[in-house]
Protein backbone atom coordinates (compact mmCIF):
# COMPACT_ATOMS: atom_id res chain seq x y z
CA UNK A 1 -19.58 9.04 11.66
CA UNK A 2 -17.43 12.16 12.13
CA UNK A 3 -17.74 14.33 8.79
CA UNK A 4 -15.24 16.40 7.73
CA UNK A 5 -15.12 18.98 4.46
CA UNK A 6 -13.51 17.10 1.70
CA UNK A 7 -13.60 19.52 -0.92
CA UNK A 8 -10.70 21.21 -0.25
CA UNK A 9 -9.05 17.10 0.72
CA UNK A 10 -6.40 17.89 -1.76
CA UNK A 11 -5.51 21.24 -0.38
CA UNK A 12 -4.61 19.50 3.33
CA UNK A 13 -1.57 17.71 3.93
CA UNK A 14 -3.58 14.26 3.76
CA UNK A 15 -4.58 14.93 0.36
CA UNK A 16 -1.61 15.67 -1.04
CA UNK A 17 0.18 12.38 0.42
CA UNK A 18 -3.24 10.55 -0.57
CA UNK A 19 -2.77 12.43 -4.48
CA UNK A 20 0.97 11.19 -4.74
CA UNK A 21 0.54 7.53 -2.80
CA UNK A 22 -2.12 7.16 -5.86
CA UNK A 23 0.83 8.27 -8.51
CA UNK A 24 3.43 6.27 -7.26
CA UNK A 25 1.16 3.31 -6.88
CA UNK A 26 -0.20 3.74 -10.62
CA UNK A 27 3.10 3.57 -11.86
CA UNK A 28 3.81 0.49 -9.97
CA UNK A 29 0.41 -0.99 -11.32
CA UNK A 30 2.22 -0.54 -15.08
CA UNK A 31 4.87 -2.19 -14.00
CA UNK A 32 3.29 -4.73 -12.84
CA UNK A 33 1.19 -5.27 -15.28
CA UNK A 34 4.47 -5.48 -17.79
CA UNK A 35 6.35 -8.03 -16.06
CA UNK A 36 4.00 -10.69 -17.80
CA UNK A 37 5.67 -9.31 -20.82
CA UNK A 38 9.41 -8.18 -19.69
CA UNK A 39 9.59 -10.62 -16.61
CA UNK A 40 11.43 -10.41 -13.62
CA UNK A 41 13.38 -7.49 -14.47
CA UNK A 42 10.77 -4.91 -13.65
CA UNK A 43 9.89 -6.93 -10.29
CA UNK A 44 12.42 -4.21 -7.98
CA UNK A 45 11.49 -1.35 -9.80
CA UNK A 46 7.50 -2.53 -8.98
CA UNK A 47 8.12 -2.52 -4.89
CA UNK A 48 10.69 0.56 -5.10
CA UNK A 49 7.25 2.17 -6.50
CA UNK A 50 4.93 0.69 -4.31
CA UNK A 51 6.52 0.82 -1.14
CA UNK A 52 6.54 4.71 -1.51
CA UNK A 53 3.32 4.47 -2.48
CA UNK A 54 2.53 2.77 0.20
CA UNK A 55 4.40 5.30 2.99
CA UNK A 56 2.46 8.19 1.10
CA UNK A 57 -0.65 6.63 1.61
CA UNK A 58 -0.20 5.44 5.42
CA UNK A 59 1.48 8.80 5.95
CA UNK A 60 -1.92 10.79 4.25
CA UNK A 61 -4.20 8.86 6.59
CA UNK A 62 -2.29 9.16 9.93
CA UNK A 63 -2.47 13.18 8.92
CA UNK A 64 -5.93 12.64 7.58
CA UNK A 65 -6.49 11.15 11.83
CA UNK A 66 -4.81 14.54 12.97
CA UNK A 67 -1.86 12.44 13.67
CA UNK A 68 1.83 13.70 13.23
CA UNK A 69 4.14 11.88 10.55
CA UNK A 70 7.96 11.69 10.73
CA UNK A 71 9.31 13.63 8.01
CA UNK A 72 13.26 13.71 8.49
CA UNK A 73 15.61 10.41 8.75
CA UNK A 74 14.95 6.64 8.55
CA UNK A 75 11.97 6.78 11.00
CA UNK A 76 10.10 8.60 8.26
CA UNK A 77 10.17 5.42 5.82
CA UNK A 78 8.90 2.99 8.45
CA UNK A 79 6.39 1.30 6.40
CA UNK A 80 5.53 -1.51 9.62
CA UNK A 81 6.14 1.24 12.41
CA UNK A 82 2.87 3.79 10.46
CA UNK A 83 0.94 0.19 9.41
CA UNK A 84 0.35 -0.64 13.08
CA UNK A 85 -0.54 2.90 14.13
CA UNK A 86 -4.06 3.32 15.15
CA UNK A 87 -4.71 5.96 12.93
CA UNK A 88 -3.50 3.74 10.03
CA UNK A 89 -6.70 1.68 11.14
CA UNK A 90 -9.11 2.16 7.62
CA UNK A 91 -6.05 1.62 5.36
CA UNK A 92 -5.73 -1.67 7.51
CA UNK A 93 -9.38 -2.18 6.70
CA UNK A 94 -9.69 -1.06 3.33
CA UNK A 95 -6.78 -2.67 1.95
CA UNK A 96 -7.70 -6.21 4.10
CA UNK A 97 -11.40 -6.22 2.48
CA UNK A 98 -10.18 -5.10 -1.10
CA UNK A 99 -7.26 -7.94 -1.13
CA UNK A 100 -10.21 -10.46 -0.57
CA UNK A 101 -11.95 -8.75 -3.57
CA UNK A 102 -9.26 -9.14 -5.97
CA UNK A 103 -8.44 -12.54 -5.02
CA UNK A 104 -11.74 -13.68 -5.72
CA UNK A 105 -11.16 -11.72 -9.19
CA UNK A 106 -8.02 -13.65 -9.59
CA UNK A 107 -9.55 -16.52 -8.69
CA UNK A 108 -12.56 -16.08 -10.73
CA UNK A 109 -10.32 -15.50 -13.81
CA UNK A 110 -8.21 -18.17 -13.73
CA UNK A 111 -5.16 -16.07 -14.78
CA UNK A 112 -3.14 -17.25 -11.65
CA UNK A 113 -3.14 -20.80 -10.04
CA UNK A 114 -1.97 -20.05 -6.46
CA UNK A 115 -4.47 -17.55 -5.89
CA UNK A 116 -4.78 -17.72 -1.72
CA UNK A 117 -7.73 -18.77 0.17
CA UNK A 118 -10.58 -16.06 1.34
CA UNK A 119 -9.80 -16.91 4.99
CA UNK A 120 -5.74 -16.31 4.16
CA UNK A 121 -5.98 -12.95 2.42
CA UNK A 122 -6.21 -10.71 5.73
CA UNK A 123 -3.04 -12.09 7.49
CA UNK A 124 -1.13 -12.25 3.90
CA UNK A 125 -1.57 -8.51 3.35
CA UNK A 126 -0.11 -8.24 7.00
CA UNK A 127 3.14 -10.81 6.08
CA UNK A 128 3.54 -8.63 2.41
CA UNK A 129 2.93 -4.99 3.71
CA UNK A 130 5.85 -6.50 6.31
CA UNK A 131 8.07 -7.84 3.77
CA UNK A 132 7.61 -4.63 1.31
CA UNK A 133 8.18 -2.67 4.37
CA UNK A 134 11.29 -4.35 5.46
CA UNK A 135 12.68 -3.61 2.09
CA UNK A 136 11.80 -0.34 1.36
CA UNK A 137 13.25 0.91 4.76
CA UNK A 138 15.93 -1.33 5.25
CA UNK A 139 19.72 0.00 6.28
CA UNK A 140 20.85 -0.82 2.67
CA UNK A 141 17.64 0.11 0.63
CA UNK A 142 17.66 -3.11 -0.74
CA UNK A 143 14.94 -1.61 -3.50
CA UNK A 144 17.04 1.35 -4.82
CA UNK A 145 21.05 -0.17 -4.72
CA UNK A 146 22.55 -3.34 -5.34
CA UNK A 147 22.28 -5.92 -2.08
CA UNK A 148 21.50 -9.54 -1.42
CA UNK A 149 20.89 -10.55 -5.04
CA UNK A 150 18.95 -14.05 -3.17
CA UNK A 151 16.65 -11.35 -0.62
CA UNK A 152 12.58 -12.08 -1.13
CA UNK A 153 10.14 -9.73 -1.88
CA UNK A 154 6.28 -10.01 -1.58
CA UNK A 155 4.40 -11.63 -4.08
CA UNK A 156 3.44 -8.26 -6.35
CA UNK A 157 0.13 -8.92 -8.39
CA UNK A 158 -2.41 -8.66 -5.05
CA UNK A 159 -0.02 -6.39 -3.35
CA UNK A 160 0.12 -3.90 -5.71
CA UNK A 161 -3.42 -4.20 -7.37
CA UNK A 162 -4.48 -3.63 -3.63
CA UNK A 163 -2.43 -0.92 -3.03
CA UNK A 164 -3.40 0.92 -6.26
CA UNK A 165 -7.41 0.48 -5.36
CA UNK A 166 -6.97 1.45 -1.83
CA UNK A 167 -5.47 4.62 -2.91
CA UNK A 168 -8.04 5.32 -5.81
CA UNK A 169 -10.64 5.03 -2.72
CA UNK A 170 -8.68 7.08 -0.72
CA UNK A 171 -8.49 9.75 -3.16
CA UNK A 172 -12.67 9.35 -4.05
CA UNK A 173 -14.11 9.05 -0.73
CA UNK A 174 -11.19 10.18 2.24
CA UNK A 175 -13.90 10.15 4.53
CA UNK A 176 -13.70 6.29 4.45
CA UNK A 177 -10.27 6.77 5.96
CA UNK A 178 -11.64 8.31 8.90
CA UNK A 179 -11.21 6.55 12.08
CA UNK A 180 -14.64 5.34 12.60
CA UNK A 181 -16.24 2.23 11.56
CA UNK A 182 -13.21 -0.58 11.69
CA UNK A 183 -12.26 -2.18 14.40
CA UNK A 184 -9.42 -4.52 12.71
């Protein structure tokens, strides 16, 4: 396993797309969390959060790789472009075998009765990190001004609980975003 010096993580460009994926993503976690309370209303301003959240984080770990990130124009919010890059490989990973985990949470506590099958969970993070992706980079920005009022979004409570602990990782141990050990 290649080691690299990770106390100075959050001085290095990866870190400091890591540190803000993780604050956009808690946010989104809150919000989340609220629309049990508030309903629907918060549901836009949950992917608008997560979706950067989730372009932070792909972006820290294809600069954590020693890869290059797009940083002016549309190309630079290309959630499903960075997703399928090979240095996007252990946020693949990670966020594939934490989805499974907090299914079998969901699952466990009963709070939700459509919870997916094990076997599902991998290829449904693909469709949602697709669908979120779509969205948060489309032409119209469908997540920050008024569009298709009928346009679907991803299912948030696994998205964005997976998100969030994927980035919490990320932030703890960035070596387990290092391209070594996953082959998904």
């Amino acid at each position: 396993m290649e080691t690299r010096p990770i106390e100075n993580f959050f001085e290095t460009d990866a870190g400091q797309h890591a540190s803000k994926a993780k604050q956009y993503l808690e946010g989104s976690l809150v919000l989340d969390a609220a629309q049990r309370e508030k309903g629907k209303i918060l549901f836009l301003p949950t992917l608008a959060l997560a979706g950067h959240g989730l372009e932070l984080m792909l972006k820290a770990c294809i600069l954590w790789n020693n890869g290059t990130v797009e940083t002016k124009g549309r190309n630079g919010h290309k959630i499903v472009t960075m997703w399928n890059k090979s240095e996007c490989t252990p946020v693949r990973c990670q966020m594939r075998s934490i989805a499974i985990r907090v299914a079998d949470l969901d699952r466990q506590s009963g709070l939700y009765s459509d919870v997916p099958k094990t076997e599902e969970i991998p290829d449904l993070i693909d469709d949602h990190v697709t669908a979120l992706g779509g969205l948060h980079g489309q032409k119209d920005y469908p997540l920050r001004y008024p569009s298709n009022p009928n346009q679907k979004g991803p299912c948030t409570p696994l998205l964005v609980r997976t998100l969030w602990e994927t980035a919490d990782t990320f932030v703890k141990r960035p070596s387990e975003f290092l391209l070594v050990g996953c082959s998904q």
